[in-house]
N, C-alpha and C. Protein backbone atom coordinates (compact mmCIF):
# COMPACT_ATOMS: atom_id res chain seq x y z
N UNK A 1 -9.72 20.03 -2.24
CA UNK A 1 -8.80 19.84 -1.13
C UNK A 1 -7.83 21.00 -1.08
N UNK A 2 -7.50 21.60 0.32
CA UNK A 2 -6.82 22.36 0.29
C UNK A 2 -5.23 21.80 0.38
N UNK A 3 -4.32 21.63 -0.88
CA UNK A 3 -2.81 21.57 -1.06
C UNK A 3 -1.97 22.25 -0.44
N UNK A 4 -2.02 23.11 0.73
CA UNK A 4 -1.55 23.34 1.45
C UNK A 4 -1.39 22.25 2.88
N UNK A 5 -2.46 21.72 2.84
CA UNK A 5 -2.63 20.88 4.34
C UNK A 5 -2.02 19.30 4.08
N UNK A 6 -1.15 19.31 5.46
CA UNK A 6 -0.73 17.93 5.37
C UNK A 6 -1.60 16.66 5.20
N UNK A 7 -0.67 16.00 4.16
CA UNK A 7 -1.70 14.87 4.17
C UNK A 7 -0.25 13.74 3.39
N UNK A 8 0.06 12.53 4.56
CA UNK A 8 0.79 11.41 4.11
C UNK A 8 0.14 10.10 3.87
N UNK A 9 0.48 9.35 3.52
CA UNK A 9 -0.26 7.71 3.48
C UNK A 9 1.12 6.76 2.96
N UNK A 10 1.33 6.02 3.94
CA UNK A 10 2.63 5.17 4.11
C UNK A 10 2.05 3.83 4.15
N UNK A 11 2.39 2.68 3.09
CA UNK A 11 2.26 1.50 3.97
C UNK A 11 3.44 0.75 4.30
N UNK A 12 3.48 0.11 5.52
CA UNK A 12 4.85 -0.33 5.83
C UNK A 12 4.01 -2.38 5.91
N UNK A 13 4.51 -2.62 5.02
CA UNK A 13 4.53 -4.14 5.00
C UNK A 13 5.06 -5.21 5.88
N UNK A 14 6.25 -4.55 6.39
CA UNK A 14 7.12 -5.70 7.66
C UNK A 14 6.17 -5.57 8.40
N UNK A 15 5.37 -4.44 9.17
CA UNK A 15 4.79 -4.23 10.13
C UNK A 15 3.48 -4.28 10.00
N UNK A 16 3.03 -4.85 8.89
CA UNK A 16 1.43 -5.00 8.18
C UNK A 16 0.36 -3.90 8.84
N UNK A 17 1.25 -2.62 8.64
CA UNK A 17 0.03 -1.51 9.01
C UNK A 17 -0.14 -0.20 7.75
N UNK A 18 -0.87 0.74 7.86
CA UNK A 18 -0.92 1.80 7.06
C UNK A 18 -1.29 3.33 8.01
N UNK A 19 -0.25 4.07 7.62
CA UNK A 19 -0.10 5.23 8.51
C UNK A 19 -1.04 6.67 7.46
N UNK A 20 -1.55 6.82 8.35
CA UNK A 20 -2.43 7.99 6.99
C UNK A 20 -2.41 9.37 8.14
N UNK A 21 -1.58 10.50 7.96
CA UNK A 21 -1.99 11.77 8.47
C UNK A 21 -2.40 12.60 7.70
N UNK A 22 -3.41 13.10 8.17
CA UNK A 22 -4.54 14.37 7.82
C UNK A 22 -4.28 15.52 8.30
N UNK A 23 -4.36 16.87 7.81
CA UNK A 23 -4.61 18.05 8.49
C UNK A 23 -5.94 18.83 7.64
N UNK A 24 -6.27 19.16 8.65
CA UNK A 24 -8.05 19.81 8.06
C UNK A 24 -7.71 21.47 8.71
N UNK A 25 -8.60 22.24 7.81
CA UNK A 25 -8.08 23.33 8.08
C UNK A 25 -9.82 23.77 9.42
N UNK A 26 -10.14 23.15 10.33
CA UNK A 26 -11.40 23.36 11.23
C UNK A 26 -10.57 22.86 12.30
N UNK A 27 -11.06 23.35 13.44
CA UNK A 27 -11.08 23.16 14.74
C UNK A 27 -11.63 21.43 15.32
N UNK A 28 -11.01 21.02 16.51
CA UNK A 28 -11.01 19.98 17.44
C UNK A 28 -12.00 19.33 16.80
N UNK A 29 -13.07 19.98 17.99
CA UNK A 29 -13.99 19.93 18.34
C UNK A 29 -15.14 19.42 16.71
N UNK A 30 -14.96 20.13 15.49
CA UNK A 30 -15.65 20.07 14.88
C UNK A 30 -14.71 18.57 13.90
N UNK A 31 -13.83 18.75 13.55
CA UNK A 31 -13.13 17.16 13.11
C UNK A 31 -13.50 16.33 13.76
N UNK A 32 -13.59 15.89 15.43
CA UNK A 32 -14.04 15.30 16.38
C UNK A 32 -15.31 14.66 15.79
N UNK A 33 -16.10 15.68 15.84
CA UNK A 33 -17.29 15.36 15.77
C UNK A 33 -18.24 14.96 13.97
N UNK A 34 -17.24 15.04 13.39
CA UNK A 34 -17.21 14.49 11.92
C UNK A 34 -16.63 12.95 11.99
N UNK A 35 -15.96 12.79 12.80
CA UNK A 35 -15.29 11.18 12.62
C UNK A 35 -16.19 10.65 13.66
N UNK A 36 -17.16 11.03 14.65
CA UNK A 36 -17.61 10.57 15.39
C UNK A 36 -19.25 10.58 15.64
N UNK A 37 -20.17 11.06 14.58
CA UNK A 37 -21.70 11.38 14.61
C UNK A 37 -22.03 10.52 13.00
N UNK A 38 -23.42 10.23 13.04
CA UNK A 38 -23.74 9.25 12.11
C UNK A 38 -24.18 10.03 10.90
N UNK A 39 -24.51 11.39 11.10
CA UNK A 39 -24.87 12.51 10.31
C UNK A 39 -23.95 12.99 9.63
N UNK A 40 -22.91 13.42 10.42
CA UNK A 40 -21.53 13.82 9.51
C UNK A 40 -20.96 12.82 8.72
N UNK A 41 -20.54 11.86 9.55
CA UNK A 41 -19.76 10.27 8.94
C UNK A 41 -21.06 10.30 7.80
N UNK A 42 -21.75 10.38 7.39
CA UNK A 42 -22.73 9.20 6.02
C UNK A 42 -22.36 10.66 5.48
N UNK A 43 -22.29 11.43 5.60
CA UNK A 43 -22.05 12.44 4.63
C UNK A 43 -20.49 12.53 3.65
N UNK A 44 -19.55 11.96 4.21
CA UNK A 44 -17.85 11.84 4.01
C UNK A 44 -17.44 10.05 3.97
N UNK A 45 -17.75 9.22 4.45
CA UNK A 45 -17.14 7.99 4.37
C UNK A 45 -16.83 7.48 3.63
N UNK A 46 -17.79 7.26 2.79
CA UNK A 46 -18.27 6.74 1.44
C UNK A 46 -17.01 7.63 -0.11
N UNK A 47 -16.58 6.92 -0.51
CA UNK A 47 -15.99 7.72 -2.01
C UNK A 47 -16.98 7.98 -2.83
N UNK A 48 -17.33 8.97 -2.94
CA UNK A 48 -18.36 9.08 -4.56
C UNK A 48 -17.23 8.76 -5.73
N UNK A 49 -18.80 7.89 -6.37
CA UNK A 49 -20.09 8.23 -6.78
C UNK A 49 -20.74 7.34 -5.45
N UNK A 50 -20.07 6.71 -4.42
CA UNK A 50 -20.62 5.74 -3.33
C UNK A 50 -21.18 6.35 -2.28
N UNK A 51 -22.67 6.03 -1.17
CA UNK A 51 -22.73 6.66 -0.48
C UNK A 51 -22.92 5.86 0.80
N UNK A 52 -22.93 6.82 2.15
CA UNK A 52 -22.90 6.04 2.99
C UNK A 52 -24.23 5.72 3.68
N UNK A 53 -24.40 4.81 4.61
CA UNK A 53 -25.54 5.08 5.35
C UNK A 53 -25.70 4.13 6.56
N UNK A 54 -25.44 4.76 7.69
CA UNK A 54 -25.34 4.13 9.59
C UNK A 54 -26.67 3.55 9.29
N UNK A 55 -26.55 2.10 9.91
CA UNK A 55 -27.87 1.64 10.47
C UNK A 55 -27.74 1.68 11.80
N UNK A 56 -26.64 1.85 12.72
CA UNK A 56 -26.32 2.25 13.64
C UNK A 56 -25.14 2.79 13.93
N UNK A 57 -25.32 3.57 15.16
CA UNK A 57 -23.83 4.20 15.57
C UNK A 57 -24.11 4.44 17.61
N UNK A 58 -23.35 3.53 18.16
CA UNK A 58 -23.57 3.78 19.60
C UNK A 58 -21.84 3.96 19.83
N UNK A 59 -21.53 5.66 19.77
CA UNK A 59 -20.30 5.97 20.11
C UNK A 59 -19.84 6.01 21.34
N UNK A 60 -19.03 4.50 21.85
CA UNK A 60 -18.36 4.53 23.39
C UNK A 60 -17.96 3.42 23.47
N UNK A 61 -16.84 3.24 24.81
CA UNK A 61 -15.87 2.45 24.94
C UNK A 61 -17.53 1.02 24.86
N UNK A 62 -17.09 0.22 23.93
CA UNK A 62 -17.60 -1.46 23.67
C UNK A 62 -18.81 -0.76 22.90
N UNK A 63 -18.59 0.28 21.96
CA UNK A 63 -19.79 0.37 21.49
C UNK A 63 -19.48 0.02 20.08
N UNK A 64 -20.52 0.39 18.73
CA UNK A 64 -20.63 -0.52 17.31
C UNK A 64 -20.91 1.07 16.74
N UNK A 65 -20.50 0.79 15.58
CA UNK A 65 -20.63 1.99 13.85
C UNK A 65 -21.62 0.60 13.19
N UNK A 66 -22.43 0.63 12.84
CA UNK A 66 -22.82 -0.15 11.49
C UNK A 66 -23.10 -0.10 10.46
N UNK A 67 -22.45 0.44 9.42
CA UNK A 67 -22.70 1.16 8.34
C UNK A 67 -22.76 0.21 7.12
N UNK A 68 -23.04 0.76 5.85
CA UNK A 68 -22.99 0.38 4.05
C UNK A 68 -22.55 1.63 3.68
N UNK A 69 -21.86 0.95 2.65
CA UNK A 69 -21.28 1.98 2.03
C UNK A 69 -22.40 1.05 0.66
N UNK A 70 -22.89 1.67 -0.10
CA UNK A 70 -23.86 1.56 -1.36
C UNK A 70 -23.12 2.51 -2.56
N UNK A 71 -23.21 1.46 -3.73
CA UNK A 71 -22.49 1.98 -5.21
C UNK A 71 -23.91 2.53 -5.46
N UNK A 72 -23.81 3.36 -7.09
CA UNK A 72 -24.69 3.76 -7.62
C UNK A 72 -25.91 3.07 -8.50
N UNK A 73 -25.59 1.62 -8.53
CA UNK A 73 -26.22 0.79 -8.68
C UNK A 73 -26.98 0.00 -7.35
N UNK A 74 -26.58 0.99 -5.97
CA UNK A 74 -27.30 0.28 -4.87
C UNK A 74 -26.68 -1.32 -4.55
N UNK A 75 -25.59 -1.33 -4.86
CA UNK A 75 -24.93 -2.71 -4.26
C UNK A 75 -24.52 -2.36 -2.88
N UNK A 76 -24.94 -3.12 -1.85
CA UNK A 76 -24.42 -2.61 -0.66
C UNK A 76 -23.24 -3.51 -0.02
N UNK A 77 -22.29 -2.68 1.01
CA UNK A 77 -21.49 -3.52 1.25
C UNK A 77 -21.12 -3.29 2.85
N UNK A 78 -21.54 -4.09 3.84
CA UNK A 78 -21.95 -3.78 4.92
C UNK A 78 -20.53 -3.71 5.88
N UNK A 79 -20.79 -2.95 6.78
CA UNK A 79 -19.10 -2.92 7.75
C UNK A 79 -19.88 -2.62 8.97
N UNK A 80 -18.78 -2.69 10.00
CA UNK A 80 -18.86 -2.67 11.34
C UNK A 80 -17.61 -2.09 12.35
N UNK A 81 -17.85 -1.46 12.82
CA UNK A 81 -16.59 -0.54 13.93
C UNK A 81 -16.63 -0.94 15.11
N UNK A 82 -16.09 -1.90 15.53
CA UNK A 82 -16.45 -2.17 17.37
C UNK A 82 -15.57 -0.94 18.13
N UNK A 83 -16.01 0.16 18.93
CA UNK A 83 -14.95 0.76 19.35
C UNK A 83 -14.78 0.26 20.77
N UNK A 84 -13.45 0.10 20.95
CA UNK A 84 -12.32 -0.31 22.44
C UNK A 84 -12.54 0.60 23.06
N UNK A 85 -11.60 1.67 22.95
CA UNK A 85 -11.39 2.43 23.85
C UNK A 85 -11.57 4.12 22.90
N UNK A 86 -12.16 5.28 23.93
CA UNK A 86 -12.57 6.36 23.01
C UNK A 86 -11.62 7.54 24.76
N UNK A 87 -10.70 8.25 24.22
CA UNK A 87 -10.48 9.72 24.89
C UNK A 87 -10.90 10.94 24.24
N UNK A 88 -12.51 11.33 24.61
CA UNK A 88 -12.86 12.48 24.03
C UNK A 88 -11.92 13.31 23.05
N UNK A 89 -12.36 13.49 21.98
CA UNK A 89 -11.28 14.88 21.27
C UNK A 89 -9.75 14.72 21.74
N UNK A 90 -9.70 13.43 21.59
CA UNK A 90 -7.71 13.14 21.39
C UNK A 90 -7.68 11.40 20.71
N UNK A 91 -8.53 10.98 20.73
CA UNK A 91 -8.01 9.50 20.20
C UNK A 91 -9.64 8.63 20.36
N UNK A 92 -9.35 7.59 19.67
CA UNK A 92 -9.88 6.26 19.59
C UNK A 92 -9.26 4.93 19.24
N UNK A 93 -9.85 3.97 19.42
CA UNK A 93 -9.46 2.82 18.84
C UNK A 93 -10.71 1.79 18.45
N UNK A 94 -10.26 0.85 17.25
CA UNK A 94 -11.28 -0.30 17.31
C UNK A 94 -11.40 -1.22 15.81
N UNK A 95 -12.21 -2.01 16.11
CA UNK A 95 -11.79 -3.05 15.48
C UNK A 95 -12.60 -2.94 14.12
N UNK A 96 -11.99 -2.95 12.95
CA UNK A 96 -12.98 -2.33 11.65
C UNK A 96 -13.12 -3.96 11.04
N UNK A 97 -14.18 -4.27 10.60
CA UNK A 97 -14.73 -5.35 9.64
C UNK A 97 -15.61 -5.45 8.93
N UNK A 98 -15.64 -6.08 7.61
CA UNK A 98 -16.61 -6.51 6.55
C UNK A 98 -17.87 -7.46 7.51
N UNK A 99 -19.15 -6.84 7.50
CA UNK A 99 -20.33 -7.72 7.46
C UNK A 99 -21.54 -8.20 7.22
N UNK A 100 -22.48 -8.60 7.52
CA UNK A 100 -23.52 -8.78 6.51
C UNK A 100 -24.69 -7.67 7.40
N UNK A 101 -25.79 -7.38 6.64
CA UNK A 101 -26.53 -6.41 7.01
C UNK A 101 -27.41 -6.72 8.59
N UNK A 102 -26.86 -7.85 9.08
CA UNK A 102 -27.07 -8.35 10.64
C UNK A 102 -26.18 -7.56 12.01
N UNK A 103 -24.66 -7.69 10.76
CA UNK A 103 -23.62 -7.04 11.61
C UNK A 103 -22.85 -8.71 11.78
N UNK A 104 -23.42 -9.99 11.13
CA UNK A 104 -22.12 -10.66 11.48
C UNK A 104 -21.39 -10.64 10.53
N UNK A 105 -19.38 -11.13 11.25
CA UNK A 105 -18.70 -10.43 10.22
C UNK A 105 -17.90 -11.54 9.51
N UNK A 106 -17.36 -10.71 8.41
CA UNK A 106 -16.71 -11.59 7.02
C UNK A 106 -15.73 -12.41 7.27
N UNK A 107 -15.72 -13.40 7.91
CA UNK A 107 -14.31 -14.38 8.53
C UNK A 107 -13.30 -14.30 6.92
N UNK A 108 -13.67 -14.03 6.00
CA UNK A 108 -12.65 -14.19 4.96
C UNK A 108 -11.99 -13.11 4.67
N UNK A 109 -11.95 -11.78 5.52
CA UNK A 109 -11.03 -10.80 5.65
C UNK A 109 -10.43 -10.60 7.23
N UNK A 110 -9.37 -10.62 8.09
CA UNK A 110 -8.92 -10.03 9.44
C UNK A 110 -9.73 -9.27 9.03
N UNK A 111 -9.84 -8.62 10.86
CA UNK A 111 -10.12 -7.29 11.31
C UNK A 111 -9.13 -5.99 11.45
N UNK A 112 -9.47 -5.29 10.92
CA UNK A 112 -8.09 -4.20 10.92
C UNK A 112 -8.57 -3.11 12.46
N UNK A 113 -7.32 -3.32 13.33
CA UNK A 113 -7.20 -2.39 14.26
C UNK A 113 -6.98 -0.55 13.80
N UNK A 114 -7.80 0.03 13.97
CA UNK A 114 -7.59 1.17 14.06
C UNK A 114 -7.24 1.97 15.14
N UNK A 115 -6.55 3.06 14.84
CA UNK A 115 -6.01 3.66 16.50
C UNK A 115 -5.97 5.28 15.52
N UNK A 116 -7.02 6.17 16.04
CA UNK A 116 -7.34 7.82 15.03
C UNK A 116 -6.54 8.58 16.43
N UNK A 117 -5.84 9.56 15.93
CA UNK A 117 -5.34 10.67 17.00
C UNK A 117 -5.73 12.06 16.41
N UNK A 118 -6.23 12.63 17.32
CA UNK A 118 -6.18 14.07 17.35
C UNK A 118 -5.76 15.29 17.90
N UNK A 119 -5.30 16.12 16.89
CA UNK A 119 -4.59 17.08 17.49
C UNK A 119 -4.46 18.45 17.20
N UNK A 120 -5.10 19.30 17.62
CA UNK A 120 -5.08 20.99 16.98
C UNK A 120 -3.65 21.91 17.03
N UNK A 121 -3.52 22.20 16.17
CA UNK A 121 -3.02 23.53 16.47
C UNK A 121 -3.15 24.45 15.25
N UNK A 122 -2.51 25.84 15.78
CA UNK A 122 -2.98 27.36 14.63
C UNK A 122 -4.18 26.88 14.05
N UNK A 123 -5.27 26.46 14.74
CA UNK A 123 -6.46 26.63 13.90
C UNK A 123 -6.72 24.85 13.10
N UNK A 124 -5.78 24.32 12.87
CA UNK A 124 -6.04 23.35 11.94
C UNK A 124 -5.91 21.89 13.11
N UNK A 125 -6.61 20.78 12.39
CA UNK A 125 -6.48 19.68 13.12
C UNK A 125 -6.21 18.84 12.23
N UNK A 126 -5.18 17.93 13.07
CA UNK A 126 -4.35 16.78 12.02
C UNK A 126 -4.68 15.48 12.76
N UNK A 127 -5.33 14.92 11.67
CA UNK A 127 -5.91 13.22 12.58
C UNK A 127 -4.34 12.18 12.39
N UNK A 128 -3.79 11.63 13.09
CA UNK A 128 -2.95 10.35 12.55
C UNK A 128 -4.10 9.28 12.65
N UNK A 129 -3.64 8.28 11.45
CA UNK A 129 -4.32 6.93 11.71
C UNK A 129 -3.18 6.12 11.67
N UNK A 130 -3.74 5.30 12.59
CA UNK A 130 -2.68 3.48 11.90
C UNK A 130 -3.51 2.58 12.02
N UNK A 131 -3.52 1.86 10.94
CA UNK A 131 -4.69 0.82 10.43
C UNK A 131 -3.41 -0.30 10.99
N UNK A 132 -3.71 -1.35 11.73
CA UNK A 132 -2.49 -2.53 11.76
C UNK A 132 -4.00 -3.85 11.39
N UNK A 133 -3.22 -4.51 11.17
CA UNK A 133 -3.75 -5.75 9.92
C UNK A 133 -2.91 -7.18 10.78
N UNK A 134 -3.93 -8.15 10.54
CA UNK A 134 -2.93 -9.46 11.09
C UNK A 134 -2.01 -10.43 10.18
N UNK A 135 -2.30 -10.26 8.55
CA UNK A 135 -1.28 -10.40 8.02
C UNK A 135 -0.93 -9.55 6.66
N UNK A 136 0.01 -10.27 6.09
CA UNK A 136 0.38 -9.43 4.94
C UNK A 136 -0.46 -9.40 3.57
N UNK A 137 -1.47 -10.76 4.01
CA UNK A 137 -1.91 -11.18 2.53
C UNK A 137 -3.13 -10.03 3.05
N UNK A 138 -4.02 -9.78 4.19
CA UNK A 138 -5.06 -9.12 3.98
C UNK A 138 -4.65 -7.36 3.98
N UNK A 139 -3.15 -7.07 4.29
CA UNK A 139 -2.90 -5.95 3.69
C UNK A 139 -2.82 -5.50 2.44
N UNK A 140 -2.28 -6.57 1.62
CA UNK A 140 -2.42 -6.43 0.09
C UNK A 140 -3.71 -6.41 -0.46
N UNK A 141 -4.28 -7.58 -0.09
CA UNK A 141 -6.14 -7.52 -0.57
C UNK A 141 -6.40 -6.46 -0.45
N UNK A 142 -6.34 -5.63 0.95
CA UNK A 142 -7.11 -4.36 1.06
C UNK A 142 -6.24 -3.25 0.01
N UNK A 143 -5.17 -2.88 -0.36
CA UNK A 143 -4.56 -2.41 -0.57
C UNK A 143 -4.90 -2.36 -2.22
N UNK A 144 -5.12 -3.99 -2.53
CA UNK A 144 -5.31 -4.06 -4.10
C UNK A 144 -7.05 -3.74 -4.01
N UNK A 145 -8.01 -3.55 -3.25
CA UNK A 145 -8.80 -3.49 -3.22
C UNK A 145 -9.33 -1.79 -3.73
N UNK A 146 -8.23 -0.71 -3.15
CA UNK A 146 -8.50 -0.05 -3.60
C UNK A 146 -8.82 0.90 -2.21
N UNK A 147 -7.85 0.65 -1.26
CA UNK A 147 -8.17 1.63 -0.01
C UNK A 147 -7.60 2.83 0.51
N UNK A 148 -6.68 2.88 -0.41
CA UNK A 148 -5.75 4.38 -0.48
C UNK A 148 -6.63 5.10 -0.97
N UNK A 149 -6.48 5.24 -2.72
CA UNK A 149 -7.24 5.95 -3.28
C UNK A 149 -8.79 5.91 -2.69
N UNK A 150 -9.69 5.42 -2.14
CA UNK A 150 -11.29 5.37 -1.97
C UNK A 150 -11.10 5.59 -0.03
N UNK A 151 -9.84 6.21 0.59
CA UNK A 151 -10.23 6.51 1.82
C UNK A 151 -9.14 8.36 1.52
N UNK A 152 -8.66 7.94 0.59
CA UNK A 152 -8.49 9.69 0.23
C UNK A 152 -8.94 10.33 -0.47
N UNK A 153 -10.36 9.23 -1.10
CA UNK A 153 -11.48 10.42 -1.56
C UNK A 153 -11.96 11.05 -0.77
N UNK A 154 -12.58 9.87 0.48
CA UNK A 154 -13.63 10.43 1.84
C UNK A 154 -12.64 11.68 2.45
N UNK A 155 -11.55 11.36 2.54
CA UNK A 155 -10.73 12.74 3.48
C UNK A 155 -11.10 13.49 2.71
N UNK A 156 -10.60 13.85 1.11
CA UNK A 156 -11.01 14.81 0.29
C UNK A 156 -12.24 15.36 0.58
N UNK A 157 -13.55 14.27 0.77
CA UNK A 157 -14.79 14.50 0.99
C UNK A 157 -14.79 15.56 2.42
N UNK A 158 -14.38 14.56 3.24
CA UNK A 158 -14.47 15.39 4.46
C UNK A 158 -13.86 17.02 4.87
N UNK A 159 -13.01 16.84 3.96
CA UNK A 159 -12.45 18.14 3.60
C UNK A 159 -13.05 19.49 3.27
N UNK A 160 -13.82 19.34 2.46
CA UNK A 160 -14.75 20.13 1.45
C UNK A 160 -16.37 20.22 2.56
N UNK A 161 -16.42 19.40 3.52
CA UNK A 161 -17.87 18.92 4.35
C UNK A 161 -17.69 20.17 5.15
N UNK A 162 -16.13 19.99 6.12
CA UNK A 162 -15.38 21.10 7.21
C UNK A 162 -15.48 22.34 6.61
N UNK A 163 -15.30 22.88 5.43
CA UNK A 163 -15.60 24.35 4.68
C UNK A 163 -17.16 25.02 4.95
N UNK A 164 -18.08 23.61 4.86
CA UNK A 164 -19.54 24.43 4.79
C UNK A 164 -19.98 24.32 6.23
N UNK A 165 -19.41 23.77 7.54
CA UNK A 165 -19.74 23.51 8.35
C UNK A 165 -18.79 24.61 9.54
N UNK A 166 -17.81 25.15 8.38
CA UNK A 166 -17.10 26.52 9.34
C UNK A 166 -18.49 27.62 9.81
C-alpha cells in the first residue's frame, strides 16, 4: 500500500454507520471499473488467504453482485449486492447481504446500505463509502466479525491490483 494515500475508517455508533475513504493512486475510469466488473472485483474483494468468486454480476439500477468469498479450506460464504441506483463514474448505492448459494438472504443479519462515491483529482481517485446498518447490535456483529481489518485488506488488495493494471 502506498502510505502516502488517504485512507480513514470511522465508525460512528449513534448513527449505526461506517465511513471508509480511499485514495488510489489510478485514474476514474480505471477505480470505476475495479469496483464495478466481475473480473477485477474476484481479483480484490476477498482478504487473502480468502478468495473471491461472482456467480453473477448484472451491473445497473435493480441489478444483483452474487458472489463467495471462499477460505483456504474452501468454506464458502455466499453474499449478494442488490444495486438501487448507479451514476456512471461518480457513485452507487445498494443493499449488501449474507446468502445462501441460491441468492436467498440471511434474515439473521440486516442488510447494510451502501452508498460508494467517486472522485478524481491530480491523478488519484478517492472512493468515500458509508455502510449505514439498521441497528447497533448488527454493527457490532459486523464489526466484531472482523470487517475493518478484512475490507482493508481488499483495499490494500485493490491497491497493489491498480499498480499492474497502470
Amino acid at each position: 500500500m502506498n502510505s502516502n494515500l488517504l485512507f480513514e475508517f470511522a465508525v460512528d455508533k449513534e448513527n449505526k454507520t461506517i465511513h471508509v475513504t480511499r485514495a488510489f493512486a489510478a485514474g476514474l475510469e480505471l477505480v470505476w471499473k475495479a469496483w464495478t466488473t466481475a473480473e477485477l472485483l474476484d481479483q480484490w474483494w476477498a482478504p487473502q488467504p480468502y478468495r473471491n468468486k461472482t456467480k453473477t454480476l448484472d451491473f445497473r439500477n435493480g441489478g444483483l453482485w452474487h458472489y463467495a468469498m471462499i477460505s483456504p479450506e474452501n468454506e464458502t460464504h455466499w453474499c449478494r449486492f442488490d444495486y438501487e441506483t448507479i451514476e456512471p463514474q461518480k457513485s452507487y448505492t445498494g443493499l449488501d447481504a449474507f446468502c445462501d448459494e441460491a441468492g436467498n438472504i440471511n434474515t439473521a443479519f440486516d442488510r447494510m446500505q451502501w452508498l460508494n462515491q467517486f472522485t478524481e483529482s491530480n491523478g488519484q481517485t478517492t472512493v468515500n463509502i458509508t455502510v449505514t446498518l439498521d441497528s447497533l447490535e448488527t454493527l457490532e456483529k459486523i464489526i466484531g466479525m472482523g470487517f475493518k481489518e478484512g475490507f482493508t485488506a481488499g483495499l490494500n488488495q485493490l491497491d497493489q491490483l491498480l499498480t499492474t493494471l497502470n
